[in-house]
Protein backbone atom coordinates (compact mmCIF):
# COMPACT_ATOMS: atom_id res chain seq x y z
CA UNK A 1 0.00 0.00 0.00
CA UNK A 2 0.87 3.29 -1.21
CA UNK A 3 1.77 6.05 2.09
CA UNK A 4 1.24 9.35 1.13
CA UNK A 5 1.65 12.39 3.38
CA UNK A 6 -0.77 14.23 1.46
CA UNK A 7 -4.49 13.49 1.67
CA UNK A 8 -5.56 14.46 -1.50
CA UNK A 9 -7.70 11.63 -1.69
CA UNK A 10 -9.67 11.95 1.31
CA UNK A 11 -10.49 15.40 0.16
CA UNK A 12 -11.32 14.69 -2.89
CA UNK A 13 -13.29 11.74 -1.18
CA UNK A 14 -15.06 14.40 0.88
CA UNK A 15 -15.48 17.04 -1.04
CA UNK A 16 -17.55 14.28 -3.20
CA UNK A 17 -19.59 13.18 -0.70
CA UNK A 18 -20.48 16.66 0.26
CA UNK A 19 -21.79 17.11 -3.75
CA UNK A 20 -24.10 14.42 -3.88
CA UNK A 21 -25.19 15.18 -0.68
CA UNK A 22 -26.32 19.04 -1.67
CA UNK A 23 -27.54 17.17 -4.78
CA UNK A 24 -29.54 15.05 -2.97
CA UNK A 25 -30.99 18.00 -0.85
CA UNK A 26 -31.96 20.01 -3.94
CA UNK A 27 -33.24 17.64 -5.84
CA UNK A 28 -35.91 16.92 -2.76
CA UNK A 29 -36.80 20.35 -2.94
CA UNK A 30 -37.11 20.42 -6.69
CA UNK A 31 -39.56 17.42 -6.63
CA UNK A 32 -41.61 19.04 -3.62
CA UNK A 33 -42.04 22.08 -5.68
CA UNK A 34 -43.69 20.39 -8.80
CA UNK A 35 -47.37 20.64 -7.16
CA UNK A 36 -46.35 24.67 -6.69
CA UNK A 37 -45.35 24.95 -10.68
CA UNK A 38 -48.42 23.10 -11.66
CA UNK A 39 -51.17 25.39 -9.70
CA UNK A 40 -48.99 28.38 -10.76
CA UNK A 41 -49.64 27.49 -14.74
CA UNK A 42 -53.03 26.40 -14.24
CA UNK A 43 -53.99 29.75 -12.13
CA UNK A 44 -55.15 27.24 -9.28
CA UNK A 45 -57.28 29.12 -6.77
CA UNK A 46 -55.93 27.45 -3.98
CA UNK A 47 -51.79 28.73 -5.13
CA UNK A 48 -50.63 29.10 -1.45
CA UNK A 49 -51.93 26.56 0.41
CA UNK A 50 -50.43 23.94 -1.95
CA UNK A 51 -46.79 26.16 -1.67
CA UNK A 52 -47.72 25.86 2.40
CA UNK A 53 -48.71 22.11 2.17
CA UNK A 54 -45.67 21.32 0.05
CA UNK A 55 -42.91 22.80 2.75
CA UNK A 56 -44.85 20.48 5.07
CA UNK A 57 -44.81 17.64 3.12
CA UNK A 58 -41.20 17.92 2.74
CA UNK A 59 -40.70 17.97 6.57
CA UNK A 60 -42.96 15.11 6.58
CA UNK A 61 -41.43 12.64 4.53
CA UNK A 62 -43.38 13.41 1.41
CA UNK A 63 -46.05 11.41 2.89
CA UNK A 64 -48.64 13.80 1.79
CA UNK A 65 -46.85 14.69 -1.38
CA UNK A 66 -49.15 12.39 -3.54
CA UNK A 67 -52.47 14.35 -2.51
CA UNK A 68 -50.99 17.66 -3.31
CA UNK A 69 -50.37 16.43 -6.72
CA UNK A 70 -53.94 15.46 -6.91
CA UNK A 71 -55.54 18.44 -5.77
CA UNK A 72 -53.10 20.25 -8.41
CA UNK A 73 -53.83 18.55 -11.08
CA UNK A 74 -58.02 18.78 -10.38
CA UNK A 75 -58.34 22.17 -10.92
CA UNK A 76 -58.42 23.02 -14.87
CA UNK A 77 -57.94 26.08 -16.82
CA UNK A 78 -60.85 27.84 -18.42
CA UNK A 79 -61.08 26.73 -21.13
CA UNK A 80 -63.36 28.60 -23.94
CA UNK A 81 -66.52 26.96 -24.45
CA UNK A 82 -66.16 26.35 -28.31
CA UNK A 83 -70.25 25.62 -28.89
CA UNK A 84 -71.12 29.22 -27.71
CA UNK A 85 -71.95 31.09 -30.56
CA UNK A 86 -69.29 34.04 -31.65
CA UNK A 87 -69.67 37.79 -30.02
CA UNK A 88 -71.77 39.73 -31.78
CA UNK A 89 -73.83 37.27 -33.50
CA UNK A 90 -77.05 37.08 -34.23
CA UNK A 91 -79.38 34.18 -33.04
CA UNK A 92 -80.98 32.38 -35.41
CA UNK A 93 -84.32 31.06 -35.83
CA UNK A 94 -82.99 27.47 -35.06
CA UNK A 95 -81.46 28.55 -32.10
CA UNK A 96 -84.45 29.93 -30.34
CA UNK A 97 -86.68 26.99 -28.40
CA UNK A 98 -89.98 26.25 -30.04
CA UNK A 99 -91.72 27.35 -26.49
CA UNK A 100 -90.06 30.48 -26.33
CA UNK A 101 -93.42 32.44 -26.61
CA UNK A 102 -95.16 31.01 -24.45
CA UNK A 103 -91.98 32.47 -21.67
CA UNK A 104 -93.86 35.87 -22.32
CA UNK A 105 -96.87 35.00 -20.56
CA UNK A 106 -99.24 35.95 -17.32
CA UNK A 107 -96.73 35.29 -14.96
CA UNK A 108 -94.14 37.36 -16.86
CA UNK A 109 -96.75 40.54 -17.68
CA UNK A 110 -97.66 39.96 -14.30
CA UNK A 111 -94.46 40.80 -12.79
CA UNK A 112 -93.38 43.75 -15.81
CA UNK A 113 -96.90 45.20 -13.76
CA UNK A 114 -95.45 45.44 -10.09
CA UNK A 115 -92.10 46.62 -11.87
CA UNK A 116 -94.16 49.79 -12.97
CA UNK A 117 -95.96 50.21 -9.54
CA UNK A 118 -92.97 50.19 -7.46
C-alpha cells in the first residue's frame, strides 16, 4: 500500500460526498415544488396553500406529497366553451326553443306590472 503524506484523496473523497449530498438535498426540494409549478400554470385558486402544504410535506417525509399532486392537477384552466356562438352574433331562428313564446306569458306581464308600480 501506497503512504502518502498528502491526503488528497480523502479530500477529494469528501469534497464528493459533500456534492451528492447538496444534490440530494436540492433535488428533494425540486420534486416538492412540482405541485407549486403546476397550480402556478393552471392559475389554481388554492396557489398558497399547496406552496404551504408542500414545505410540510417535505418535513414530513413526502407522505402527503401524492395528494398535493392530486388536488393540483383537479383544478383546470378555463377553457373557452367552443359551442357558444361568436360575439356579436345574431341568433338564429334554429337557435331559439320552439316554447319560447309562451316564456312571455301571465306570470311574466304579471311581474313587468309590479315593476311599474314600485
Amino acid at each position: 500500500m501506497i503512504q502518502t503524506d498528502s491526503r488528497i484523496l480523502d479530500y477529494a473523497g469528501a469534497g464528493m460526498l459533500i456534492f451528492v449530498f447538496l444534490i440530494l438535498v436540492y433535488g428533494i426540494i425540486y420534486i416538492h415544488d412540482i405541485p407549486y409549478e403546476i397550480v402556478k400554470r393552471r392559475q389554481h385558486p388554492h396557489q398558497d396553500a399547496i406552496h404551504a402544504a408542500g414545505w410540510v410535506s417535505l418535513f414530513t417525509l413526502h407522505a402527503i406529497w401524492p395528494f398535493l399532486w392530486i388536488w393540483a392537477m383537479m383544478h383546470r384552466p378555463e377553457t373557452p366553451d367552443l359551442t357558444a356562438a361568436p360575439a356579436g352574433a345574431q341568433p338564429s331562428a334554429e337557435d331559439t326553443p320552439p316554447d319560447a313564446d309562451r316564456l312571455d306569458g301571465p306570470l311574466t306581464s304579471r311581474l313587468r306590472c309590479d315593476d311599474e308600480e314600485a
